[in-house]
Protein backbone atom coordinates (compact mmCIF):
# COMPACT_ATOMS: atom_id res chain seq x y z
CA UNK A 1 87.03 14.77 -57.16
CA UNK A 2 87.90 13.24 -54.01
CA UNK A 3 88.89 15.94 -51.39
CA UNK A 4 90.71 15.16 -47.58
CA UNK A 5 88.82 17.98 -46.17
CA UNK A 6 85.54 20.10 -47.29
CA UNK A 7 83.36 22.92 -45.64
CA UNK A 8 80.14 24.38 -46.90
CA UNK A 9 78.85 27.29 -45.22
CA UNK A 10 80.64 26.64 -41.92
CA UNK A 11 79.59 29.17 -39.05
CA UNK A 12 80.19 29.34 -35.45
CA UNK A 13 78.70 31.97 -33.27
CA UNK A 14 79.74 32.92 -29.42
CA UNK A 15 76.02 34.83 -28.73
CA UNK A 16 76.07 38.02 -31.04
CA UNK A 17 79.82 37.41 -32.42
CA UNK A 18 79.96 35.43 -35.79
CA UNK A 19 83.65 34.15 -35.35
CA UNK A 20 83.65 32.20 -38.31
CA UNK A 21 81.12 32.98 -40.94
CA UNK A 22 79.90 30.70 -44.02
CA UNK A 23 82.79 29.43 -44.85
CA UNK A 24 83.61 27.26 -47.75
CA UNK A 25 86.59 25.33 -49.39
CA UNK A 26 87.58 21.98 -50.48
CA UNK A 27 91.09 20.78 -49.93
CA UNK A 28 92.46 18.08 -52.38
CA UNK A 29 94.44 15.02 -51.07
CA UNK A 30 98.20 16.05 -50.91
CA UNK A 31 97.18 19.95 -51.04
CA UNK A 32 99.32 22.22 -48.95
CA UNK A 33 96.87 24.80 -47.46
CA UNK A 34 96.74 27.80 -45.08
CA UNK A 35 94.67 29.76 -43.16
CA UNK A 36 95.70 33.54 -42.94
CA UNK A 37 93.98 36.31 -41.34
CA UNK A 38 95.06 38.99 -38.63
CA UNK A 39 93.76 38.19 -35.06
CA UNK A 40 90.52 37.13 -34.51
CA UNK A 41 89.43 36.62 -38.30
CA UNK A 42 88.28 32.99 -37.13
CA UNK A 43 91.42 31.06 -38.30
CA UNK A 44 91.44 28.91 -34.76
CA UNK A 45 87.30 28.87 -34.33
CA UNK A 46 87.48 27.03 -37.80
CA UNK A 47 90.50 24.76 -36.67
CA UNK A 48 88.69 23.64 -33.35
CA UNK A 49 85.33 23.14 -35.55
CA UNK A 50 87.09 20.75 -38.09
CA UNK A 51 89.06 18.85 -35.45
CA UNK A 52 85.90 18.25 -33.42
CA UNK A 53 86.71 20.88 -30.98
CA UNK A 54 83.99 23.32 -31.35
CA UNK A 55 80.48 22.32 -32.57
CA UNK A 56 79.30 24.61 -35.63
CA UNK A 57 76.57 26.85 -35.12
CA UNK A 58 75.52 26.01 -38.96
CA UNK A 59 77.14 24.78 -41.97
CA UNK A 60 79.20 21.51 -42.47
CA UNK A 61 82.54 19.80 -42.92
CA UNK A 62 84.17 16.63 -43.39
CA UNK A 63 87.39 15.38 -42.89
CA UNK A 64 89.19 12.14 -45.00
CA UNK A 65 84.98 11.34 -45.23
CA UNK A 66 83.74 11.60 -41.41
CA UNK A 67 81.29 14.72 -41.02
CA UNK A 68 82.58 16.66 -38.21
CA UNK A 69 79.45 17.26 -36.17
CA UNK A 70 79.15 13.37 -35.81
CA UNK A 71 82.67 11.61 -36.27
CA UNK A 72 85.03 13.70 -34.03
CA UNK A 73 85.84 10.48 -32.48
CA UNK A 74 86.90 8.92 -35.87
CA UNK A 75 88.49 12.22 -36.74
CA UNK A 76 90.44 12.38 -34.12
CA UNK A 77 92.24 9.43 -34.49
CA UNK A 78 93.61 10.75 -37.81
CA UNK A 79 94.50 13.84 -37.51
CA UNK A 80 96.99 15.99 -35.28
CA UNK A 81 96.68 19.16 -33.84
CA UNK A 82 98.36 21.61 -32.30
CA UNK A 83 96.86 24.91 -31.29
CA UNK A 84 99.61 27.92 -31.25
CA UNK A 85 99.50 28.31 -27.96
CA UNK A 86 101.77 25.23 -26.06
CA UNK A 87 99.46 22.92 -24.65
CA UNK A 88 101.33 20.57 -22.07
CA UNK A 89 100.37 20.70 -18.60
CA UNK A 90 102.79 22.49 -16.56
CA UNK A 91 102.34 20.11 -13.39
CA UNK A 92 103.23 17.10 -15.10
CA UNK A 93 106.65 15.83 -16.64
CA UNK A 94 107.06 15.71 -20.68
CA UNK A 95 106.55 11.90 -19.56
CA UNK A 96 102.99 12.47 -17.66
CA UNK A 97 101.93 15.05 -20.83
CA UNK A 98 102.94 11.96 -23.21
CA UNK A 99 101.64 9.13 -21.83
CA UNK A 100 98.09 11.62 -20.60
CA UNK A 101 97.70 12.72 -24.34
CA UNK A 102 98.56 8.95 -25.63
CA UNK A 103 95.37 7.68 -23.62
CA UNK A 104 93.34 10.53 -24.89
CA UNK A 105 93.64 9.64 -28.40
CA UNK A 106 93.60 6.20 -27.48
CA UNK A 107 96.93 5.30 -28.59
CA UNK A 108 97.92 1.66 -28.63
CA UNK A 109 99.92 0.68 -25.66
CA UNK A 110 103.09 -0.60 -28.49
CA UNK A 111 102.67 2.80 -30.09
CA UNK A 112 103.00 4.29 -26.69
CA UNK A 113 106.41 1.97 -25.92
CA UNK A 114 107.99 3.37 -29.14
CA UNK A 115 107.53 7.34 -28.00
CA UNK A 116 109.32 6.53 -24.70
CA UNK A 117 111.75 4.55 -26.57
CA UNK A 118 112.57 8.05 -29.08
């Protein structure tokens, strides 16, 4: 069975405080999936580990085939993400946020025309 995402065992640790703990699930192509948890059940630890965000402390993951520890470059470019809390820069114009995020993910200058086209 082919699966877009997997985890086996995924952990992340901050010291003495096992955010995320051996977790484990395969998501099937086309799957709609959630995480939910109350506050600080590791929900956002295992986002950032899966987009490339946050290395694991142990454990594994893939994403559309690219292991997560080694391809968050490949990952990146995609997937989207958006972390609950807004994430533009205050100092800069929706413009300066577009066009800094664009070059971040390496977004083909054409693609980049379109968004400040819409």
């Amino acid at each position: 069975m082919k699966y877009s995402i997997s985890t086996r065992g995924l952990s992340k640790k901050f010291g003495e405080l096992s955010a995320v703990d051996n977790v484990s699930f395969h998501i099937k192509t086309g799957e709609i999936f959630g995480f939910l948890g109350p506050n600080g059940s590791g929900k956002s630890t295992t986002m950032k580990m899966l987009c490339g965000l946050l290395t694991p402390s142990s454990g594994s993951g893939q994403i559309l085939g690219y292991d997560i520890t080694r391809d968050q470059e490949k990952i990146r470019s995609h997937i989207g993400y958006m972390a609950q809390s807004f994430s533009l820069y205050n100092d800069l114009t929706i413009e300066e946020n577009l066009e800094f995020y664009s070059n971040l993910y390496d977004l083909p200058q054409q693609e980049q025309k379109k968004i400040e086209k819409d």
